[in-house]
PDB file of N, CA and C in Angstrom:
ATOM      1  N   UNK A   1      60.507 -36.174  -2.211  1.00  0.00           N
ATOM      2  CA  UNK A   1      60.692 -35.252  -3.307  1.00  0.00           C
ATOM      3  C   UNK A   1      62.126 -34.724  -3.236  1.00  0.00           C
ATOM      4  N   UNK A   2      62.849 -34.934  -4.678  1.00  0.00           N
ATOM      5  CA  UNK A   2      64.078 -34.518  -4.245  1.00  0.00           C
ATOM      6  C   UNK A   2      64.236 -32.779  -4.612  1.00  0.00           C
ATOM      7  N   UNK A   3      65.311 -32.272  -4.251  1.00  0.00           N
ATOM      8  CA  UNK A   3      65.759 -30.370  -4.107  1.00  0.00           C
ATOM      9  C   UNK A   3      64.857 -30.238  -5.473  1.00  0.00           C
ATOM     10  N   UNK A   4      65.505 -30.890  -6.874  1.00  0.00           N
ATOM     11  CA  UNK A   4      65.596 -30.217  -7.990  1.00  0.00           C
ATOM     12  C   UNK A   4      64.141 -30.634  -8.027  1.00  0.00           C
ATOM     13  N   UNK A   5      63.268 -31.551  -7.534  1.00  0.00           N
ATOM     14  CA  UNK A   5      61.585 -31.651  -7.795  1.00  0.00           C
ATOM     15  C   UNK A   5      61.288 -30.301  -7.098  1.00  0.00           C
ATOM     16  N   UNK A   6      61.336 -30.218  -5.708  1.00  0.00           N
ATOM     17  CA  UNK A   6      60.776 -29.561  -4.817  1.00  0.00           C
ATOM     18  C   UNK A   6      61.135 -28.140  -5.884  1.00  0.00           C
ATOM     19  N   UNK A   7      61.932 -27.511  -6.285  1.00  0.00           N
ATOM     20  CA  UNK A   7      62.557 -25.989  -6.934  1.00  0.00           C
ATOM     21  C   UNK A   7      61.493 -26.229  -8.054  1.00  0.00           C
ATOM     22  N   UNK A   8      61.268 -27.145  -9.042  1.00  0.00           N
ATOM     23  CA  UNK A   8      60.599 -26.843  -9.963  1.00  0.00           C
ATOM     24  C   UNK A   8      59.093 -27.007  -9.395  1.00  0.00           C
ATOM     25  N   UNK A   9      58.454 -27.304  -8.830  1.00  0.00           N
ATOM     26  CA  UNK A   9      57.068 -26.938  -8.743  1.00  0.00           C
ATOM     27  C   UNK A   9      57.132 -25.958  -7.938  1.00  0.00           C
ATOM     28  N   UNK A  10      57.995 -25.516  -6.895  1.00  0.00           N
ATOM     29  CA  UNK A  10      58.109 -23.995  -6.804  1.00  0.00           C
ATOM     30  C   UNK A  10      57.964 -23.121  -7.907  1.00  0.00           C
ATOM     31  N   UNK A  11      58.903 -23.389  -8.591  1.00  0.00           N
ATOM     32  CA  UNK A  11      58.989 -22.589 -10.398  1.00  0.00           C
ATOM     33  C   UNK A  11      57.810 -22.221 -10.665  1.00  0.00           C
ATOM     34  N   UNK A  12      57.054 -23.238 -11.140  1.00  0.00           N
ATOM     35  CA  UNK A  12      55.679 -24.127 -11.599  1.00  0.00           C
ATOM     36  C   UNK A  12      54.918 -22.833 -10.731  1.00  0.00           C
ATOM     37  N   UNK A  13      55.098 -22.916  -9.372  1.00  0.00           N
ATOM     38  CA  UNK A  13      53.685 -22.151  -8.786  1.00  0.00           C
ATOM     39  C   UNK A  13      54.229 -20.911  -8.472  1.00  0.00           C
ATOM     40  N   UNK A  14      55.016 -20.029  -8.834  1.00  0.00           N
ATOM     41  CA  UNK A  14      55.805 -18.982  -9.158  1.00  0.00           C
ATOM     42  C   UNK A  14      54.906 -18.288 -10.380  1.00  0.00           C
ATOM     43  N   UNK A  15      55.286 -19.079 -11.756  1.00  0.00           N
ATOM     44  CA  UNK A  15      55.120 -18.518 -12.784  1.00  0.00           C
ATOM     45  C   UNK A  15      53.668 -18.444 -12.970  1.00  0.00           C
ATOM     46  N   UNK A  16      52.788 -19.322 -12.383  1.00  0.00           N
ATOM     47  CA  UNK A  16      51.311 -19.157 -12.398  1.00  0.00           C
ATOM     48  C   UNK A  16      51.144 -18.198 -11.536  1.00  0.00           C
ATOM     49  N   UNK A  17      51.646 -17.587 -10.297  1.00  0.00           N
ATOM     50  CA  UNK A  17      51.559 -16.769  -9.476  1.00  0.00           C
ATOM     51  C   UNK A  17      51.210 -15.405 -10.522  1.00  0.00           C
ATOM     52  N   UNK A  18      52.599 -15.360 -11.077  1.00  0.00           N
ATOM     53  CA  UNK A  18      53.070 -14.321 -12.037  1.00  0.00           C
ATOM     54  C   UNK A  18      51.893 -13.869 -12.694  1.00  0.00           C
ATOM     55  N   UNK A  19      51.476 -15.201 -13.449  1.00  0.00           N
ATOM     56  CA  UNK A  19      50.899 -15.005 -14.881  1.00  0.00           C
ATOM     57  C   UNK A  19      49.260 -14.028 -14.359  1.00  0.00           C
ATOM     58  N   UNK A  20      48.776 -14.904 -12.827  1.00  0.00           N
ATOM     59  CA  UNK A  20      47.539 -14.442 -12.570  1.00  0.00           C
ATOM     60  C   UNK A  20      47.965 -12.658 -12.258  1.00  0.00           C
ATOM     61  N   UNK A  21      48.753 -12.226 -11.737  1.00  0.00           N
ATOM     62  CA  UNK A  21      48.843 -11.199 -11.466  1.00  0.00           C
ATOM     63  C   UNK A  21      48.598 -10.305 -12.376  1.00  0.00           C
ATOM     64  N   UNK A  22      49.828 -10.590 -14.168  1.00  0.00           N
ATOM     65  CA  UNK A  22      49.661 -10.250 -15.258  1.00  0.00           C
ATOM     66  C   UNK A  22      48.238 -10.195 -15.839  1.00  0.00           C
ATOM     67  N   UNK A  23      47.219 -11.074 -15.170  1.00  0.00           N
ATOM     68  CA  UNK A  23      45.619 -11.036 -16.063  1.00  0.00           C
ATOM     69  C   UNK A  23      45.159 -10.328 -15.283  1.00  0.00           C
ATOM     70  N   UNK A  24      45.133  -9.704 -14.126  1.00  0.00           N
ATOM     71  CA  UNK A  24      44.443  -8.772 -13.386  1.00  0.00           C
ATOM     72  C   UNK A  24      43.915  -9.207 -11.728  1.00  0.00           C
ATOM     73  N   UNK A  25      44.700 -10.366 -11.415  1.00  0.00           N
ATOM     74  CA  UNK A  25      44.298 -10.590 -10.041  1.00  0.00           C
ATOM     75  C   UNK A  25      45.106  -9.794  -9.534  1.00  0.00           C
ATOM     76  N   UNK A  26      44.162  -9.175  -7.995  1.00  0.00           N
ATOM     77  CA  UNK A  26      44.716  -8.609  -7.043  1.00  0.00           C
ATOM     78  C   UNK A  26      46.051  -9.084  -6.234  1.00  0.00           C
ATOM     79  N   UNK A  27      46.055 -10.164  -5.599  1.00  0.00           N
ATOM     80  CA  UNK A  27      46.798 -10.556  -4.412  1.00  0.00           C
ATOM     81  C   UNK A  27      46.490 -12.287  -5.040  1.00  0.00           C
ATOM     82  N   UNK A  28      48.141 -12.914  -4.703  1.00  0.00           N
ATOM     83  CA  UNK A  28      47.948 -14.089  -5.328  1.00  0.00           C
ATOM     84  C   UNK A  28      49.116 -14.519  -4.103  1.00  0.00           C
ATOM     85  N   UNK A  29      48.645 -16.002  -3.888  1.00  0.00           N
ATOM     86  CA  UNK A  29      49.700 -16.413  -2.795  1.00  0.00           C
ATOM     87  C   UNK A  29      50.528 -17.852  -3.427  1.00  0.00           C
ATOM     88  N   UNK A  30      51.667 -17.835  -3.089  1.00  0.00           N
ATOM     89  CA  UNK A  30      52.454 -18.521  -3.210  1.00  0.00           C
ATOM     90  C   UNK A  30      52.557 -19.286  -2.207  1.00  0.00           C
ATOM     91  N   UNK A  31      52.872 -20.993  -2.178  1.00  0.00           N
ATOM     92  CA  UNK A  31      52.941 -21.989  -1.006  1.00  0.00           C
ATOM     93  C   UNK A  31      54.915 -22.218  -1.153  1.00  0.00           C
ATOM     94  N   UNK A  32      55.905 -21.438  -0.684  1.00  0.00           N
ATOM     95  CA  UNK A  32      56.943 -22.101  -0.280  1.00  0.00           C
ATOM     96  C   UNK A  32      57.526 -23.235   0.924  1.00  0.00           C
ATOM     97  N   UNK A  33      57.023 -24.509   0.372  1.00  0.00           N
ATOM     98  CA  UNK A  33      57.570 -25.423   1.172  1.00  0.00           C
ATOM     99  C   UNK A  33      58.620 -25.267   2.156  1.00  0.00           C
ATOM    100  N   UNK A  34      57.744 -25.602   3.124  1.00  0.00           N
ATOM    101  CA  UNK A  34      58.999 -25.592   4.697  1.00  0.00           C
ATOM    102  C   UNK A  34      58.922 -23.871   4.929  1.00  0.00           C
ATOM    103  N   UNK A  35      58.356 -23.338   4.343  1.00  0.00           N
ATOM    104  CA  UNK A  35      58.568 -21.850   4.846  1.00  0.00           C
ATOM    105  C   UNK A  35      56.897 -21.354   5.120  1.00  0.00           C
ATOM    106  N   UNK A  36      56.161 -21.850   4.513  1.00  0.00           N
ATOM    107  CA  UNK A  36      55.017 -21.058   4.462  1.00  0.00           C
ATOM    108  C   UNK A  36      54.564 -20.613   3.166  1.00  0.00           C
ATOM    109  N   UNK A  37      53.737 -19.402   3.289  1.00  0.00           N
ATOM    110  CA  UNK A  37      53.096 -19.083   1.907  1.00  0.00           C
ATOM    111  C   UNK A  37      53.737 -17.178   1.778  1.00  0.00           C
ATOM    112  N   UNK A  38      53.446 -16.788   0.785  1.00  0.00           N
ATOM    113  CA  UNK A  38      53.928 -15.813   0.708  1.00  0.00           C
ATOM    114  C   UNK A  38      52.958 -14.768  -0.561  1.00  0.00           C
ATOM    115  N   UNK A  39      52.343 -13.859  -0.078  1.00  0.00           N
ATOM    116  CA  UNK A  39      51.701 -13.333  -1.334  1.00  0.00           C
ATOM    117  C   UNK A  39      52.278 -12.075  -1.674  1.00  0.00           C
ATOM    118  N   UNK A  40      51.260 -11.911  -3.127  1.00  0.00           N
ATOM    119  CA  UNK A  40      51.878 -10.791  -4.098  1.00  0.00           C
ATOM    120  C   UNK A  40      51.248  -9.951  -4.296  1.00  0.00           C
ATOM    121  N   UNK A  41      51.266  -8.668  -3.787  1.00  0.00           N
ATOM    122  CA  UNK A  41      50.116  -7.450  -4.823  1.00  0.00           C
ATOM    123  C   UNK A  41      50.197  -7.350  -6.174  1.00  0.00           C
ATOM    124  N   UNK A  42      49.833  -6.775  -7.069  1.00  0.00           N
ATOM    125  CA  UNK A  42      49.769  -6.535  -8.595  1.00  0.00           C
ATOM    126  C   UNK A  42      51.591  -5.479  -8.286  1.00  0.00           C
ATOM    127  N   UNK A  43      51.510  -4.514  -7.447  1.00  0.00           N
ATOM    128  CA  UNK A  43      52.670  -3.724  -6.964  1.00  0.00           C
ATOM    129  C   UNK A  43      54.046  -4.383  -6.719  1.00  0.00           C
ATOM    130  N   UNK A  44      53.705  -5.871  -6.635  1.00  0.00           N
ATOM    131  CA  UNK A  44      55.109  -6.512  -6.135  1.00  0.00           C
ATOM    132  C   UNK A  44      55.569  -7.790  -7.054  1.00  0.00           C
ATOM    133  N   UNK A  45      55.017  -7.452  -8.967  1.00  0.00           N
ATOM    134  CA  UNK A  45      55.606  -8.574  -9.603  1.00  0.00           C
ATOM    135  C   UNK A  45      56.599  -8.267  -9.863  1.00  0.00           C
ATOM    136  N   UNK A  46      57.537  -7.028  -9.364  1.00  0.00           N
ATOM    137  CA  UNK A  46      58.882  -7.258  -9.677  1.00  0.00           C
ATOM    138  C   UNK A  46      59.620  -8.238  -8.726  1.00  0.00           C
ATOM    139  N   UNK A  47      58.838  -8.106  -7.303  1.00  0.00           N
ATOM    140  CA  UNK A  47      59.806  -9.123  -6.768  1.00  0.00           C
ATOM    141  C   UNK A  47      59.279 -10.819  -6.863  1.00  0.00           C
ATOM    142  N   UNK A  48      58.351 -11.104  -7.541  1.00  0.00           N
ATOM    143  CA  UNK A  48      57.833 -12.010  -7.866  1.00  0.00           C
ATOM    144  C   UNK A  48      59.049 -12.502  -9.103  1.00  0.00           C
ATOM    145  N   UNK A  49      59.303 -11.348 -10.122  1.00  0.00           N
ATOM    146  CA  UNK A  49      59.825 -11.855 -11.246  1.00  0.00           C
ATOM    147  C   UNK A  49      61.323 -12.618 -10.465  1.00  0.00           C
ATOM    148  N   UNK A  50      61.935 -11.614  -9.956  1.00  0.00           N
ATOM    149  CA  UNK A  50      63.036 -11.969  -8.805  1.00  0.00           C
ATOM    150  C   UNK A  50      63.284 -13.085  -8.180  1.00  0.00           C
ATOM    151  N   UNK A  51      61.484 -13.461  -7.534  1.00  0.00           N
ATOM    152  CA  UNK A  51      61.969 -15.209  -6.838  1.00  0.00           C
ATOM    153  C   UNK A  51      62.070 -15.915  -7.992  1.00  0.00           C
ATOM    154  N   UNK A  52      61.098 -15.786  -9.449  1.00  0.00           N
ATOM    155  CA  UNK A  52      61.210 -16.680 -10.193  1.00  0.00           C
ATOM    156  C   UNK A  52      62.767 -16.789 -11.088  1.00  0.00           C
ATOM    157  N   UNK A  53      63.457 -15.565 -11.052  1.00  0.00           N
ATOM    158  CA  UNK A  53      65.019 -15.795 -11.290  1.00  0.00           C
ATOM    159  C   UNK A  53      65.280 -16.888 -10.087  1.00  0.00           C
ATOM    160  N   UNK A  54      65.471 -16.493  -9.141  1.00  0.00           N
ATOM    161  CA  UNK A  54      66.116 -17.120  -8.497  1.00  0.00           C
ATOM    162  C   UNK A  54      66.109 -18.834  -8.473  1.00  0.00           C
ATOM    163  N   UNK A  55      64.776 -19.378  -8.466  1.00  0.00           N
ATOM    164  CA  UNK A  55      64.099 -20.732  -8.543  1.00  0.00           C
ATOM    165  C   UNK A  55      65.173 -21.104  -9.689  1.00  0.00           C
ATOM    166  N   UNK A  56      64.822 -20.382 -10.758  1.00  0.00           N
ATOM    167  CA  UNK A  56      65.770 -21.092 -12.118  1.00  0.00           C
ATOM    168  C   UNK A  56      67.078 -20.728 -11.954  1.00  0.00           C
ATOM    169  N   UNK A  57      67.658 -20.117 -11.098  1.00  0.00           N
ATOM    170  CA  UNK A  57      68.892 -20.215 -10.944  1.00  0.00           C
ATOM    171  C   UNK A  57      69.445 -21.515 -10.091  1.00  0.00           C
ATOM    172  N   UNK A  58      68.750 -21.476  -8.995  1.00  0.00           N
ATOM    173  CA  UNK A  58      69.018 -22.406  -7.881  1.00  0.00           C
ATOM    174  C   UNK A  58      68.574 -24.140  -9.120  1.00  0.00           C
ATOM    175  N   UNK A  59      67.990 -24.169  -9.459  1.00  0.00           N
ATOM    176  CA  UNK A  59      67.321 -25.581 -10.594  1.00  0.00           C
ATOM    177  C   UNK A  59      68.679 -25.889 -11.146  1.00  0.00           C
ATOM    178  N   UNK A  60      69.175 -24.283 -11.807  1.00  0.00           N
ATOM    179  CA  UNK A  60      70.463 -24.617 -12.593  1.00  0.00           C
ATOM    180  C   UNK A  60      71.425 -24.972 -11.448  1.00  0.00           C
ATOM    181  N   UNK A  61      71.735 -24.653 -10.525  1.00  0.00           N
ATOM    182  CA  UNK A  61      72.746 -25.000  -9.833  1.00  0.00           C
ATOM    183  C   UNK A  61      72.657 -26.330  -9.477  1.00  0.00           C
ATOM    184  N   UNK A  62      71.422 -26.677  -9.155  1.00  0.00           N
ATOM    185  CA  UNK A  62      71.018 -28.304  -8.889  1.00  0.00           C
ATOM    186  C   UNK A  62      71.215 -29.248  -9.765  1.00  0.00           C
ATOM    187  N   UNK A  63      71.190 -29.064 -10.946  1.00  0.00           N
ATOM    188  CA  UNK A  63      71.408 -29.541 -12.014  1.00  0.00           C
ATOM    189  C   UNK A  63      73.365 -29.606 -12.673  1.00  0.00           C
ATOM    190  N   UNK A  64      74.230 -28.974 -12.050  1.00  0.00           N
ATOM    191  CA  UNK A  64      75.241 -28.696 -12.051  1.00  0.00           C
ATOM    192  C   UNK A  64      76.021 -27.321 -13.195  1.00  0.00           C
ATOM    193  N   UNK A  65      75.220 -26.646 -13.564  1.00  0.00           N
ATOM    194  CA  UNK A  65      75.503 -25.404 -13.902  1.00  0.00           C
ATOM    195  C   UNK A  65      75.597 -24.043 -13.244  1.00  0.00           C
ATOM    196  N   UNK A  66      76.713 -23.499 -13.782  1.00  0.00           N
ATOM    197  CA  UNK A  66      77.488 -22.383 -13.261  1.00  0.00           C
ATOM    198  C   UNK A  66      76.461 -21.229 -13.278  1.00  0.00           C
ATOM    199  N   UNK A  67      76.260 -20.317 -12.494  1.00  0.00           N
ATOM    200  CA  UNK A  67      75.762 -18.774 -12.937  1.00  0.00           C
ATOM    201  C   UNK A  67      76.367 -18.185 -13.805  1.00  0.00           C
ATOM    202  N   UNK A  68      75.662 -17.878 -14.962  1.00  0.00           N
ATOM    203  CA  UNK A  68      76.705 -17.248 -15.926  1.00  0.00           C
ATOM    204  C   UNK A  68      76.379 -15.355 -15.685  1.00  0.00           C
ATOM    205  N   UNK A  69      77.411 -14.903 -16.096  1.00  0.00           N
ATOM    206  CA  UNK A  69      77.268 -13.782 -16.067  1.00  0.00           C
ATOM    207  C   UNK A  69      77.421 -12.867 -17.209  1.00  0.00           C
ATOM    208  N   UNK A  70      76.465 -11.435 -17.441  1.00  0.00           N
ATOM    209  CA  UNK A  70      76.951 -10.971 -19.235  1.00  0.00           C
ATOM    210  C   UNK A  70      78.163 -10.637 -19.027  1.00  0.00           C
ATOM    211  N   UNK A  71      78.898 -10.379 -20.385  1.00  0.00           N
ATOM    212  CA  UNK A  71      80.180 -10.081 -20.396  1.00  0.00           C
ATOM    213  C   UNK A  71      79.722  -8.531 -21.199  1.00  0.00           C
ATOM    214  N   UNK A  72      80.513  -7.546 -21.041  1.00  0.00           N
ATOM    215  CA  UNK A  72      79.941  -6.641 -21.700  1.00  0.00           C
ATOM    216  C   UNK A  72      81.836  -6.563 -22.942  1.00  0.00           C
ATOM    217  N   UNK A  73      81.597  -5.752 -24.143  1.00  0.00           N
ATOM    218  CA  UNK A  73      82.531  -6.087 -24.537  1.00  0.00           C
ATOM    219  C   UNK A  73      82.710  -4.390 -25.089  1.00  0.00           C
ATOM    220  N   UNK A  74      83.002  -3.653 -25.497  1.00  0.00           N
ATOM    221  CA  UNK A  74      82.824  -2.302 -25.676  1.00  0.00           C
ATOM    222  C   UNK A  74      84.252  -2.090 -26.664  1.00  0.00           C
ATOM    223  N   UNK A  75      84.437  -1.266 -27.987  1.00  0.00           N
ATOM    224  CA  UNK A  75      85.823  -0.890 -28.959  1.00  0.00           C
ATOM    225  C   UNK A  75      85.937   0.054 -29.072  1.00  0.00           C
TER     226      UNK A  75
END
């Protein structure tokens, strides 16, 4: 399995993580390859939302795109 497979079914079992939390499951666990598993209280989908930035950041980087950043512009 190559990086950018392995990141997206991370993604993949991220956002289902997410979603069950969002319908009312308690504690939902995540399988991060080579690391173990990692679970979530209903209390901790912010840092859930967080790994799932990150997954799609790291995908984009794998893929050869830059982190973009906002620009704020203010007159």
């Amino acid at each position: 399995m190559t990086k950018i497979e392995t990141l997206r079914k991370q993604l993949e079992e991220a956002e289902q993580a997410y979603h069950e939390l969002m319908i009312g499951a308690r504690t939902v666990s995540v399988n991060v390859e080579g690391v173990g598993s990692t679970s979530y209280a209903q209390a901790d989908s912010s840092k859930l939302r967080e790994y799932i930035s990150y997954l799609k950041a790291e995908i984009g980087k794998a893929n050869g795109l830059k982190n973009r950043k906002v620009i704020k512009v203010s007159f």
